[in-house]
PDB file of N, CA and C in Angstrom:
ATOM      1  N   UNK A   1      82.027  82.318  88.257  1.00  0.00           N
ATOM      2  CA  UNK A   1      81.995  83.196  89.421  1.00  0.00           C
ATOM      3  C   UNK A   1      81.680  82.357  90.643  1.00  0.00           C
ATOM      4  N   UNK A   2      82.462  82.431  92.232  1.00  0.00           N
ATOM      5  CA  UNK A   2      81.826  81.742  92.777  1.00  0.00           C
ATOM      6  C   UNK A   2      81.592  82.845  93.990  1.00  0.00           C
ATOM      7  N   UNK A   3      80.734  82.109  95.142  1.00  0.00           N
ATOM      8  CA  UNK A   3      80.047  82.871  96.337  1.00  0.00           C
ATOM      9  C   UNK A   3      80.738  82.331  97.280  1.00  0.00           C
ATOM     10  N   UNK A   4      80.265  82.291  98.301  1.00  0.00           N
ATOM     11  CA  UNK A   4      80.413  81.939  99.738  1.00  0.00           C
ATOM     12  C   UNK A   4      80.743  80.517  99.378  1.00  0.00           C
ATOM     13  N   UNK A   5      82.231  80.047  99.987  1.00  0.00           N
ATOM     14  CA  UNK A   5      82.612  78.649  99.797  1.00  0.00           C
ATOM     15  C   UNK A   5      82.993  78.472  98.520  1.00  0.00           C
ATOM     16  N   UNK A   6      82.541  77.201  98.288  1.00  0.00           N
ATOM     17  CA  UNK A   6      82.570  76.491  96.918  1.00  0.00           C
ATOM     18  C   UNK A   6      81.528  76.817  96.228  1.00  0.00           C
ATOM     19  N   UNK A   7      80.565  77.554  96.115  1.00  0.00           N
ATOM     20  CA  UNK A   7      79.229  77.504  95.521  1.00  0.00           C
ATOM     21  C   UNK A   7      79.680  78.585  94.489  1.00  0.00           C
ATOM     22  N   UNK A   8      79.039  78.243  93.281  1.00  0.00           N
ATOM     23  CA  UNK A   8      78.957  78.119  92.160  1.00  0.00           C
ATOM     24  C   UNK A   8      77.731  78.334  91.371  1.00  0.00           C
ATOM     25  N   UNK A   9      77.490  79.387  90.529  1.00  0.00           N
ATOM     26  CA  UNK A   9      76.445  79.589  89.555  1.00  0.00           C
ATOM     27  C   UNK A   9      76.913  80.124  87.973  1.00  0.00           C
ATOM     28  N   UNK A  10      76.921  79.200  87.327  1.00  0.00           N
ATOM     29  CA  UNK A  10      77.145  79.433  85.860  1.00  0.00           C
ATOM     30  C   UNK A  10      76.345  78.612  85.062  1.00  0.00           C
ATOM     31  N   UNK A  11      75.647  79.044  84.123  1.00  0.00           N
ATOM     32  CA  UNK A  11      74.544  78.331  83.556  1.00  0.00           C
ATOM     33  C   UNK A  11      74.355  78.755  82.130  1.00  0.00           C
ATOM     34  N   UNK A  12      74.675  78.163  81.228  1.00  0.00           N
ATOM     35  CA  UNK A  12      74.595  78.365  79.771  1.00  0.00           C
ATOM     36  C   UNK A  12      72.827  78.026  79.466  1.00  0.00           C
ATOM     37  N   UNK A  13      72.409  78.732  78.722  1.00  0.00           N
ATOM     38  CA  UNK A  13      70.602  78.006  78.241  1.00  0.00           C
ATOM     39  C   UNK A  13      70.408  79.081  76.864  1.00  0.00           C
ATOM     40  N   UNK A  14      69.790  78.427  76.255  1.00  0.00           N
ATOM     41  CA  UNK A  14      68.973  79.064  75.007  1.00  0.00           C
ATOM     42  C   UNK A  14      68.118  80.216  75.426  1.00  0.00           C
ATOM     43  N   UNK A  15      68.031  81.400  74.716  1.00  0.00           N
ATOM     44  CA  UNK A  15      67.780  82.390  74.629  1.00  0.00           C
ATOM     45  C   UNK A  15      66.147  82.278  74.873  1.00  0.00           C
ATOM     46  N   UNK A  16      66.152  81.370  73.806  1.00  0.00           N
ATOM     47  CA  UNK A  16      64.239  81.345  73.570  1.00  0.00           C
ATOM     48  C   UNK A  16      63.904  80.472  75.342  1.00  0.00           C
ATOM     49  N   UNK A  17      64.558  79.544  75.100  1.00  0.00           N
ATOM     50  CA  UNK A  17      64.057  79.108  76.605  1.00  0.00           C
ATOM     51  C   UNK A  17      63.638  79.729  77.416  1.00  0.00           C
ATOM     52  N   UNK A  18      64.846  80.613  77.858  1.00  0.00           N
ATOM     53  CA  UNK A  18      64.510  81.672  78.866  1.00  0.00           C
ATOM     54  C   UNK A  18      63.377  82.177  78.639  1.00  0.00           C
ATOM     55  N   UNK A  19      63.260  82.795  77.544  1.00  0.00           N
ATOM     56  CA  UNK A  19      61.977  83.981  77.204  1.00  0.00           C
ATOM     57  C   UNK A  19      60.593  83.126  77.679  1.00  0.00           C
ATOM     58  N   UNK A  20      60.917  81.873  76.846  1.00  0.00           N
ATOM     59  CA  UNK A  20      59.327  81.210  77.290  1.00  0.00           C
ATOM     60  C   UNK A  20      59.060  80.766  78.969  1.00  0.00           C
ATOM     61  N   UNK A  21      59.790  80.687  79.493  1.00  0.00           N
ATOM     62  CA  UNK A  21      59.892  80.037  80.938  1.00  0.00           C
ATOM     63  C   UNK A  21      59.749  81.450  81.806  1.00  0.00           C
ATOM     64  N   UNK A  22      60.136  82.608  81.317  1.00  0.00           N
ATOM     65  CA  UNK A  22      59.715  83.329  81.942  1.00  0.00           C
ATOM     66  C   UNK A  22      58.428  84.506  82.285  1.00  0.00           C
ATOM     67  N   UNK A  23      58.616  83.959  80.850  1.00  0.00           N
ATOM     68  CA  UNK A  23      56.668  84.303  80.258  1.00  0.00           C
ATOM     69  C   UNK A  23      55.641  82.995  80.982  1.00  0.00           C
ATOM     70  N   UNK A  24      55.797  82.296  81.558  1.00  0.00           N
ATOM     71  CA  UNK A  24      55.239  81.226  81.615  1.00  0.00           C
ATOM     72  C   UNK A  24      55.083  81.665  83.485  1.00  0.00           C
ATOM     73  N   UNK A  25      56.407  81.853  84.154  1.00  0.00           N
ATOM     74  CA  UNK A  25      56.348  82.442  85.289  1.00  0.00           C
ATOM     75  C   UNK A  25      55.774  83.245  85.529  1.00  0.00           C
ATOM     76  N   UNK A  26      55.950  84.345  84.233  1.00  0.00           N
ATOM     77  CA  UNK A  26      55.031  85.909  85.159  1.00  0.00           C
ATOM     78  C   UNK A  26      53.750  86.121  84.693  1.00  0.00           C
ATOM     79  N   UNK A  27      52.714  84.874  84.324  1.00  0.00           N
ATOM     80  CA  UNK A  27      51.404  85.540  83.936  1.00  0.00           C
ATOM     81  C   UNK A  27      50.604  85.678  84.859  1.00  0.00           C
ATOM     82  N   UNK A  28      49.785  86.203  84.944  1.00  0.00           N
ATOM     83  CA  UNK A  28      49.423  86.918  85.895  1.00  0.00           C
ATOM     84  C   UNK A  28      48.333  85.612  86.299  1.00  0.00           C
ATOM     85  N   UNK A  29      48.025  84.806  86.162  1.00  0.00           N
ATOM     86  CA  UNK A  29      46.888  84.204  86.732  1.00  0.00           C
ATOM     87  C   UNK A  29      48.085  83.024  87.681  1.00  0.00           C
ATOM     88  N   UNK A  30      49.625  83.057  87.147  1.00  0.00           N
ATOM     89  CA  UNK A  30      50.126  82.227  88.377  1.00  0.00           C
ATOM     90  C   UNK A  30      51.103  83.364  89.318  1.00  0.00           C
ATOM     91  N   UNK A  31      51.245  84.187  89.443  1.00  0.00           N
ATOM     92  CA  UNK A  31      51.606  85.018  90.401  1.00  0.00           C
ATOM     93  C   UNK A  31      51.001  84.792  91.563  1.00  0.00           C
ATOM     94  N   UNK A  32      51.379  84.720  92.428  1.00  0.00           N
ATOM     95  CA  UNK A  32      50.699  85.213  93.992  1.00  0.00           C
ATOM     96  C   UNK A  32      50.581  86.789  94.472  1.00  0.00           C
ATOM     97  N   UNK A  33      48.934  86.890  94.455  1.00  0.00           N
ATOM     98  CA  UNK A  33      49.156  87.836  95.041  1.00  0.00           C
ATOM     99  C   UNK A  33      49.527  88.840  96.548  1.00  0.00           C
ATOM    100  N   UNK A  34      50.083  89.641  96.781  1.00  0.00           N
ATOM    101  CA  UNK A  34      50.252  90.200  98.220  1.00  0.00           C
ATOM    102  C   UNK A  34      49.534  91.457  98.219  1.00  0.00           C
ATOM    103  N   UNK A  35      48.590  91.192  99.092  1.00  0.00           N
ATOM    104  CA  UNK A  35      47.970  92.472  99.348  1.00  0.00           C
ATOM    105  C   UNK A  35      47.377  92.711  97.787  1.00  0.00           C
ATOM    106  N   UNK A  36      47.353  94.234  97.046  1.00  0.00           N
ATOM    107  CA  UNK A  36      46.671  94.807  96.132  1.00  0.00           C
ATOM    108  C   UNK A  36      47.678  94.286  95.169  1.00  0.00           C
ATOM    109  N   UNK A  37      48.809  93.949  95.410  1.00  0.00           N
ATOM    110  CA  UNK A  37      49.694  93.564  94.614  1.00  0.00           C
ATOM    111  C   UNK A  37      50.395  92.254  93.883  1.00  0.00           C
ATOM    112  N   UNK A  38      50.992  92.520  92.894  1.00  0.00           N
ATOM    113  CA  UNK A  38      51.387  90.787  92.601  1.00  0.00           C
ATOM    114  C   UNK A  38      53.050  90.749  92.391  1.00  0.00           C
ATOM    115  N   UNK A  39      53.510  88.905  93.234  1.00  0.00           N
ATOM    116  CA  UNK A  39      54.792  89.093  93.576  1.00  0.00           C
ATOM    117  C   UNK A  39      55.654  89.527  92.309  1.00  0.00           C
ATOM    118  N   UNK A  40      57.123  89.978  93.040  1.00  0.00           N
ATOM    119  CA  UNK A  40      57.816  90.438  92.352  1.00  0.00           C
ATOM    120  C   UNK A  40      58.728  89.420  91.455  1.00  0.00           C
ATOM    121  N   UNK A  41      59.253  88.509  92.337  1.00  0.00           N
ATOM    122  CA  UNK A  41      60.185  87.753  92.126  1.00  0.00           C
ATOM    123  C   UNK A  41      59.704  86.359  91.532  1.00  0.00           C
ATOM    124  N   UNK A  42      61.152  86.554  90.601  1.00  0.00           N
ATOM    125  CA  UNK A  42      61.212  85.220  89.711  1.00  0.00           C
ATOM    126  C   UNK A  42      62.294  84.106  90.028  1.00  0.00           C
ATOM    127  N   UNK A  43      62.444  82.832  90.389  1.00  0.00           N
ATOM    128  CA  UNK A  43      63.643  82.117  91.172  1.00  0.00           C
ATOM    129  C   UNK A  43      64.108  80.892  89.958  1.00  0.00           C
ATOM    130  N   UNK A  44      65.133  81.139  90.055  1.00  0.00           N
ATOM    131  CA  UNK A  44      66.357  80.203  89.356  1.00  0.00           C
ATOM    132  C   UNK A  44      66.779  79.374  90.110  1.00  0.00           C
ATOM    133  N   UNK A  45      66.608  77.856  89.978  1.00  0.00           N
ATOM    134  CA  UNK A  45      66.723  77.139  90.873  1.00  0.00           C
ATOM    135  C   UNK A  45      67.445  75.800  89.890  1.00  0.00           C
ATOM    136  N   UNK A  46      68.366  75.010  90.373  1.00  0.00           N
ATOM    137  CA  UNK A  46      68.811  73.789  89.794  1.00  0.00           C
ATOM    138  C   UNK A  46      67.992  72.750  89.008  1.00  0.00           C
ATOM    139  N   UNK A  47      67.748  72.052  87.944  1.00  0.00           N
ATOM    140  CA  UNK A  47      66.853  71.134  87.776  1.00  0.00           C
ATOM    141  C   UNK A  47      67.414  70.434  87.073  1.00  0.00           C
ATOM    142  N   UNK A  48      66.817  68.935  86.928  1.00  0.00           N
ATOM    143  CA  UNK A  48      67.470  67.811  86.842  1.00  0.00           C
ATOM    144  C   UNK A  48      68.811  67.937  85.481  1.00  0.00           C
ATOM    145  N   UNK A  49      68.284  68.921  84.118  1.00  0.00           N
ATOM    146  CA  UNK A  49      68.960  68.463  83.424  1.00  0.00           C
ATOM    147  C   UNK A  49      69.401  70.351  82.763  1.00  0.00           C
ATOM    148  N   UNK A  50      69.517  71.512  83.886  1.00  0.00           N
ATOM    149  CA  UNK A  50      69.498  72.572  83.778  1.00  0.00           C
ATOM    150  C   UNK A  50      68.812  73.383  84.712  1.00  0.00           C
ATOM    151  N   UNK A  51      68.132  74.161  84.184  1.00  0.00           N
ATOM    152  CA  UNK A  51      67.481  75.569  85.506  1.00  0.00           C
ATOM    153  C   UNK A  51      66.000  75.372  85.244  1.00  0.00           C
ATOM    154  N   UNK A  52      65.281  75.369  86.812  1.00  0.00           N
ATOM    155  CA  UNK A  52      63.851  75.715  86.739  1.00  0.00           C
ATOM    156  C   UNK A  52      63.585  77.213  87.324  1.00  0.00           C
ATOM    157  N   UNK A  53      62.421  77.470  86.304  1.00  0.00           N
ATOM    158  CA  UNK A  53      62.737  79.502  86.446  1.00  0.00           C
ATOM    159  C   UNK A  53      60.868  79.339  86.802  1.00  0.00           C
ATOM    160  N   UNK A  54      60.713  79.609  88.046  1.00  0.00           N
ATOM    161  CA  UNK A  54      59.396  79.612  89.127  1.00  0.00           C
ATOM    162  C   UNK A  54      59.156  81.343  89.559  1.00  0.00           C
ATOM    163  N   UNK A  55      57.736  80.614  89.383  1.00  0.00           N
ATOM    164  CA  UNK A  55      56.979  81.985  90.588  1.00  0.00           C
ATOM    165  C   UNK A  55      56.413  81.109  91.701  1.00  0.00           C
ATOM    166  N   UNK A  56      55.180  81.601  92.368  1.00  0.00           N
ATOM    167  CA  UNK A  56      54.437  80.884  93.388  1.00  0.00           C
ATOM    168  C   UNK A  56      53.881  79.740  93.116  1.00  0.00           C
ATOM    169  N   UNK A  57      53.546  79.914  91.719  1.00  0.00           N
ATOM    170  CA  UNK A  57      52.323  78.525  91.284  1.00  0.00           C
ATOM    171  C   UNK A  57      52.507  78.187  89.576  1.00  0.00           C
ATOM    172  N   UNK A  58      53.913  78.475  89.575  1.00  0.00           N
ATOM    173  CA  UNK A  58      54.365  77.423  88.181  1.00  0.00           C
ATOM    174  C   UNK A  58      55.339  77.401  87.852  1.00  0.00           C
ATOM    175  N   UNK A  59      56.270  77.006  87.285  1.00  0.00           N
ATOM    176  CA  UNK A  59      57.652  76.710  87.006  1.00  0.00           C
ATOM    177  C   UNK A  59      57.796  75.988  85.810  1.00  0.00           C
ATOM    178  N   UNK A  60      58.892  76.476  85.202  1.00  0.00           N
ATOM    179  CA  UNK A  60      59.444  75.448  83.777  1.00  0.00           C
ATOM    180  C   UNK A  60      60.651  75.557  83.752  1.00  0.00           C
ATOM    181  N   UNK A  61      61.129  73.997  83.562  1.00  0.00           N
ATOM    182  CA  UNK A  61      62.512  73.548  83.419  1.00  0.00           C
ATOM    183  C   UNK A  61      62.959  73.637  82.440  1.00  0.00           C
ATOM    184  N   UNK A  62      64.298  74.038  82.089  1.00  0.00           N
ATOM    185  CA  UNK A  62      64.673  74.460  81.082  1.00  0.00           C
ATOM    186  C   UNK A  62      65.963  73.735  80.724  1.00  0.00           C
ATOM    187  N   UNK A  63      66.706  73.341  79.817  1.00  0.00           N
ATOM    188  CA  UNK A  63      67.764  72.854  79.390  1.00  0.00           C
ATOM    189  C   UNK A  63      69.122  73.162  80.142  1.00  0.00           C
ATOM    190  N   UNK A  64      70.099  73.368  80.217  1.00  0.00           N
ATOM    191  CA  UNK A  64      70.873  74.024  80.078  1.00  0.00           C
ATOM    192  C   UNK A  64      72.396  73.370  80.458  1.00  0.00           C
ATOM    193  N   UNK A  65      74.063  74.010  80.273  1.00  0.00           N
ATOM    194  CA  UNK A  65      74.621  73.601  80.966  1.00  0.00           C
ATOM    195  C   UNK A  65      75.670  73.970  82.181  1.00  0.00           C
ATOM    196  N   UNK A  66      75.995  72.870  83.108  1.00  0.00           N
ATOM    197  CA  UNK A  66      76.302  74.244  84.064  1.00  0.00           C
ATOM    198  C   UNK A  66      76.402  73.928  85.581  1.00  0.00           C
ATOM    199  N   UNK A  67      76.768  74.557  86.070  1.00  0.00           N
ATOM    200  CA  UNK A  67      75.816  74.503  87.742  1.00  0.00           C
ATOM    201  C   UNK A  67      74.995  75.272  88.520  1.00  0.00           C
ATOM    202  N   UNK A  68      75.105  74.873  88.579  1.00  0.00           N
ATOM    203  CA  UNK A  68      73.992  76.146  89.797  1.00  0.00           C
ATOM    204  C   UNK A  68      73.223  75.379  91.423  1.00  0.00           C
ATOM    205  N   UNK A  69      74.501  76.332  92.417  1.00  0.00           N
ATOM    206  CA  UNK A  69      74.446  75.462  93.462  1.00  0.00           C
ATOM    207  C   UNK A  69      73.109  75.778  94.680  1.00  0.00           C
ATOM    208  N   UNK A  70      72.359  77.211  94.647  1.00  0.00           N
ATOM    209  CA  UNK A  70      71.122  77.306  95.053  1.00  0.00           C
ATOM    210  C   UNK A  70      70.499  78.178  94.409  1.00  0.00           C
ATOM    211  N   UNK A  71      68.763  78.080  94.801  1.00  0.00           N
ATOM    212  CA  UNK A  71      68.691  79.315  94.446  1.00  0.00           C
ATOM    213  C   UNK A  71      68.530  80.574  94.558  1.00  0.00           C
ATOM    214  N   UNK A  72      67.938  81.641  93.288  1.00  0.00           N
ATOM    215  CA  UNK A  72      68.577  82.952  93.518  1.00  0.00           C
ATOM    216  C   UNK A  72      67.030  83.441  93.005  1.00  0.00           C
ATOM    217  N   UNK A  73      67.008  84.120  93.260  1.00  0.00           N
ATOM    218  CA  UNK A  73      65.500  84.833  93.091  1.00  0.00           C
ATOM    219  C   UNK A  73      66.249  86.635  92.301  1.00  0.00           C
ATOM    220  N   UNK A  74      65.285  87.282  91.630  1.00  0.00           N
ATOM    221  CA  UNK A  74      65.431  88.464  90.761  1.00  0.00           C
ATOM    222  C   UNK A  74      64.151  88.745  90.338  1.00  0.00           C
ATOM    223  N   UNK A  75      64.254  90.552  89.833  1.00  0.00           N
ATOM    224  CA  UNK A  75      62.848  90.868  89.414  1.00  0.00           C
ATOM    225  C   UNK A  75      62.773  90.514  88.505  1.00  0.00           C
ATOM    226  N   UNK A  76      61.082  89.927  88.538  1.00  0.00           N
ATOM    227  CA  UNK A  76      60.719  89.134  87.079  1.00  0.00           C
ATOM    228  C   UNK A  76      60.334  89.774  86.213  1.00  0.00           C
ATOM    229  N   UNK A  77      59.678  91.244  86.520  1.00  0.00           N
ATOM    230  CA  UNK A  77      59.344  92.162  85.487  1.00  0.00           C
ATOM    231  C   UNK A  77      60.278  92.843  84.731  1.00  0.00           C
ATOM    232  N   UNK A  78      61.518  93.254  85.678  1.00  0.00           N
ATOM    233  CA  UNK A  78      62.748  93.717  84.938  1.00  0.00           C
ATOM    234  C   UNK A  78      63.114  92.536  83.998  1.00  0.00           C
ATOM    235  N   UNK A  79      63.244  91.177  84.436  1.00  0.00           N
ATOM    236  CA  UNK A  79      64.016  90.010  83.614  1.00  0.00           C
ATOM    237  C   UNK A  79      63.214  90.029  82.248  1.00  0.00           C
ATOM    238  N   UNK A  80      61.599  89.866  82.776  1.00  0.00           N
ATOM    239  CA  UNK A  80      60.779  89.688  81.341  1.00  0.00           C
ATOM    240  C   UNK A  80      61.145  90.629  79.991  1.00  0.00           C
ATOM    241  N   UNK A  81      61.284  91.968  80.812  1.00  0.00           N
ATOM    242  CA  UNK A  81      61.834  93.267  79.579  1.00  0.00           C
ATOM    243  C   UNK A  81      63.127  93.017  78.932  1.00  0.00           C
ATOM    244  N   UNK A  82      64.372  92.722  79.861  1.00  0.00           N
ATOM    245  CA  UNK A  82      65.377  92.599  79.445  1.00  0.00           C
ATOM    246  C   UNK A  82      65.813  91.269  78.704  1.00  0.00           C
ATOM    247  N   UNK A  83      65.292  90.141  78.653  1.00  0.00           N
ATOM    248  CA  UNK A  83      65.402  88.540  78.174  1.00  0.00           C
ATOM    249  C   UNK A  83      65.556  88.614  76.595  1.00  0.00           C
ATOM    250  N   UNK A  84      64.681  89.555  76.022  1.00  0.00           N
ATOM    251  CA  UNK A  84      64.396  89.620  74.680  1.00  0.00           C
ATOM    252  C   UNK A  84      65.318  90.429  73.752  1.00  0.00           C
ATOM    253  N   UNK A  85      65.859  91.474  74.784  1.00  0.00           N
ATOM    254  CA  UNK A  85      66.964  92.609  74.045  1.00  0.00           C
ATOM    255  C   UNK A  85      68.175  91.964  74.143  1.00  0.00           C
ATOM    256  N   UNK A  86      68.991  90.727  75.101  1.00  0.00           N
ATOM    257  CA  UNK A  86      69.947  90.112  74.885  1.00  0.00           C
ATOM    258  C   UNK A  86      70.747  89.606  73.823  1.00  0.00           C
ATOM    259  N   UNK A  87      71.667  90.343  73.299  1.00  0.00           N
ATOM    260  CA  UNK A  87      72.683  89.309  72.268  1.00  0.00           C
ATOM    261  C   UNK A  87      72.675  87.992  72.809  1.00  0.00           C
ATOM    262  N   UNK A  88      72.648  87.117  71.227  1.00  0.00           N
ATOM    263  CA  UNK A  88      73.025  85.744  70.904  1.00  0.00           C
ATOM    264  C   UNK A  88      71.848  84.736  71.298  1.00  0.00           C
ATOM    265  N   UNK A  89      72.058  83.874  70.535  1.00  0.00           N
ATOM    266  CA  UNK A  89      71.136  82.759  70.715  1.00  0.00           C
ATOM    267  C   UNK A  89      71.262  81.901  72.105  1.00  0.00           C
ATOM    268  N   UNK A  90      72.823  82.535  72.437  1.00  0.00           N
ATOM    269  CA  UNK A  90      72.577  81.683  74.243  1.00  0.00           C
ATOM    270  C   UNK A  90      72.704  82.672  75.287  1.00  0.00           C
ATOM    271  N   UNK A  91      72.406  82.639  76.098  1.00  0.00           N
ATOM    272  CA  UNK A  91      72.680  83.275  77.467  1.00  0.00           C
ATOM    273  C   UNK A  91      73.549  82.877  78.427  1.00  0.00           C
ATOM    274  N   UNK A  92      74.704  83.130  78.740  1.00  0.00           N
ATOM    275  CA  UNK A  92      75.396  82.568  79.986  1.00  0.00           C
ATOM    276  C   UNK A  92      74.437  83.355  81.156  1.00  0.00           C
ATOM    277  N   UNK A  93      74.160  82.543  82.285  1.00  0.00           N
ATOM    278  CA  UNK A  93      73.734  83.074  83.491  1.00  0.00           C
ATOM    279  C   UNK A  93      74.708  82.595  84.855  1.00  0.00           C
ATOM    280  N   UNK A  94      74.993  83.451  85.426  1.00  0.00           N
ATOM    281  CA  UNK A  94      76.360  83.759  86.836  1.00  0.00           C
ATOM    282  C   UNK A  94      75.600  84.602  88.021  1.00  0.00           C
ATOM    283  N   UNK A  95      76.000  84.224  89.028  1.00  0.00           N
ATOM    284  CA  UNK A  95      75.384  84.780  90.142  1.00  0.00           C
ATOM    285  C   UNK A  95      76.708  85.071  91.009  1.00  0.00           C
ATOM    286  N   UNK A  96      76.958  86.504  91.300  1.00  0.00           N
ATOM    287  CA  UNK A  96      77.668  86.773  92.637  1.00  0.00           C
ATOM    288  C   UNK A  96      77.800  87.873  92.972  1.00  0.00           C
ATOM    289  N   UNK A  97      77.917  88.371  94.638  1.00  0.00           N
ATOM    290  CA  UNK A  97      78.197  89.597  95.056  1.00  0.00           C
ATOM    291  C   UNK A  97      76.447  89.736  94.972  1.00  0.00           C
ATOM    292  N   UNK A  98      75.211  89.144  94.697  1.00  0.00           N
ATOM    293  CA  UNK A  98      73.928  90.573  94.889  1.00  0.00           C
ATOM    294  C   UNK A  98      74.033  90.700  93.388  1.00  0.00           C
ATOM    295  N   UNK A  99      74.630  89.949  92.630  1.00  0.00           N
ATOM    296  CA  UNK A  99      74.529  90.542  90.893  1.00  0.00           C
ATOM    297  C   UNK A  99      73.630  89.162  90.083  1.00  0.00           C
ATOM    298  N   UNK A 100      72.791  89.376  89.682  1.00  0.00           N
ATOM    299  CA  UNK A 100      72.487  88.139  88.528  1.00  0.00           C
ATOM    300  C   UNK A 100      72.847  88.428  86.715  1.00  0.00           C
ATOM    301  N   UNK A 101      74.301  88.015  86.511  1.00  0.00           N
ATOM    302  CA  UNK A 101      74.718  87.966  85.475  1.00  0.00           C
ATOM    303  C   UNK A 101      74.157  87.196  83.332  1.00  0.00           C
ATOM    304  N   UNK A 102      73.653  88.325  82.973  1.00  0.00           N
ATOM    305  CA  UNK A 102      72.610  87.440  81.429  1.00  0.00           C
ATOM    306  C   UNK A 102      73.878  88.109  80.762  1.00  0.00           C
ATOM    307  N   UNK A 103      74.480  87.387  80.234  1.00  0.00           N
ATOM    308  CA  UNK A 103      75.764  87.487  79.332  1.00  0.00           C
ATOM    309  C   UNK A 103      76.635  88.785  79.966  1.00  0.00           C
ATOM    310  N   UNK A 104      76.626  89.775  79.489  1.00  0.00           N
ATOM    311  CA  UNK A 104      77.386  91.113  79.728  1.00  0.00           C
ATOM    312  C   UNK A 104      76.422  92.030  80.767  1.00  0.00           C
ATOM    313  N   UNK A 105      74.951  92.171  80.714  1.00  0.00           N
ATOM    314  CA  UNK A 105      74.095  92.516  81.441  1.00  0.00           C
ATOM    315  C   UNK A 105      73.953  91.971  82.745  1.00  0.00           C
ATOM    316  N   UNK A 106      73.889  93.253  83.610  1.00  0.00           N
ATOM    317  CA  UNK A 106      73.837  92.556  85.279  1.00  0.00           C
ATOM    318  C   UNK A 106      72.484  93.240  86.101  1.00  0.00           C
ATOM    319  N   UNK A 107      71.975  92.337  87.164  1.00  0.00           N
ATOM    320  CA  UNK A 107      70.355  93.022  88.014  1.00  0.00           C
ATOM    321  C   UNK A 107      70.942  92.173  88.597  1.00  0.00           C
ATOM    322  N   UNK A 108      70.224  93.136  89.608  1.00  0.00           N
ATOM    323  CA  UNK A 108      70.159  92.916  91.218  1.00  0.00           C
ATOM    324  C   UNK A 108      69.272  91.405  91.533  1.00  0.00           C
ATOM    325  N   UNK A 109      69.898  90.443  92.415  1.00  0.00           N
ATOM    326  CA  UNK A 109      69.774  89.545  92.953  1.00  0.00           C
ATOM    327  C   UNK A 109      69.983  88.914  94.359  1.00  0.00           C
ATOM    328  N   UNK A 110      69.319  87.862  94.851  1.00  0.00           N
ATOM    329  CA  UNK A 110      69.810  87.235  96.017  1.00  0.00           C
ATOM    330  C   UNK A 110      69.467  86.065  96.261  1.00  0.00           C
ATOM    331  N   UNK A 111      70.328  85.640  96.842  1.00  0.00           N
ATOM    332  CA  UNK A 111      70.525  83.954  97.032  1.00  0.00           C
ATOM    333  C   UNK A 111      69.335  83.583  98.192  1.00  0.00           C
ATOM    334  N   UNK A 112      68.804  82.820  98.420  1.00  0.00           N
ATOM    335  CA  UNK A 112      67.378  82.579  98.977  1.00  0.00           C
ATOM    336  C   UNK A 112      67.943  80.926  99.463  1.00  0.00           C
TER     337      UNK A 112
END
């Protein structure tokens, strides 16, 4: 799928990866909080040898193959629920249009 220009997000990664990297993002002692609240968003960002999946105050790099030309931020609480109910041992991940694509499953996203 591509966006604006040449840019490009398609990203193959292991299932479990995801799950742990995003469990790793949303615990609550590295969230930032706002106000009474704690942030929403989880960001997919390029890394050296695949995707780093961040909150405010931690991040884990994850395998994968692919590109991914910036990044894209999504809810991390929706992602955390949905990561685990995904068919197959891999995940393709695609970004376009405001969509963040986990194989056949699509949430709302944006490029940051």
């Amino acid at each position: 799928m591509a966006g604006v220009g040449n840019a490009t997000w398609n990203m193959t990664i292991a299932k479990r990866d995801l799950i742990d990297a995003i469990g790793t993002a949303r615990r609550r002692a590295t969230l930032k909080r706002k106000g009474f609240e704690l942030e929403k968003d989880v960001i997919f960002a390029a890394a050296d040898e695949g995707l780093s999946v961040r909150s405010s105050n931690a991040a884990m790099d994850i395998p994968g193959s692919g590109s991914w030309t910036s990044p894209i931020a999504t809810n991390g609480a929706a992602l955390r629920r949905l990561a685990p109910a995904l068919n197959g041992p891999e995940i393709r991940l695609s970004y376009c249009d405001g969509q963040l694509a986990l194989n056949t499953t699509r949430i709302s996203a944006r490029e940051l």
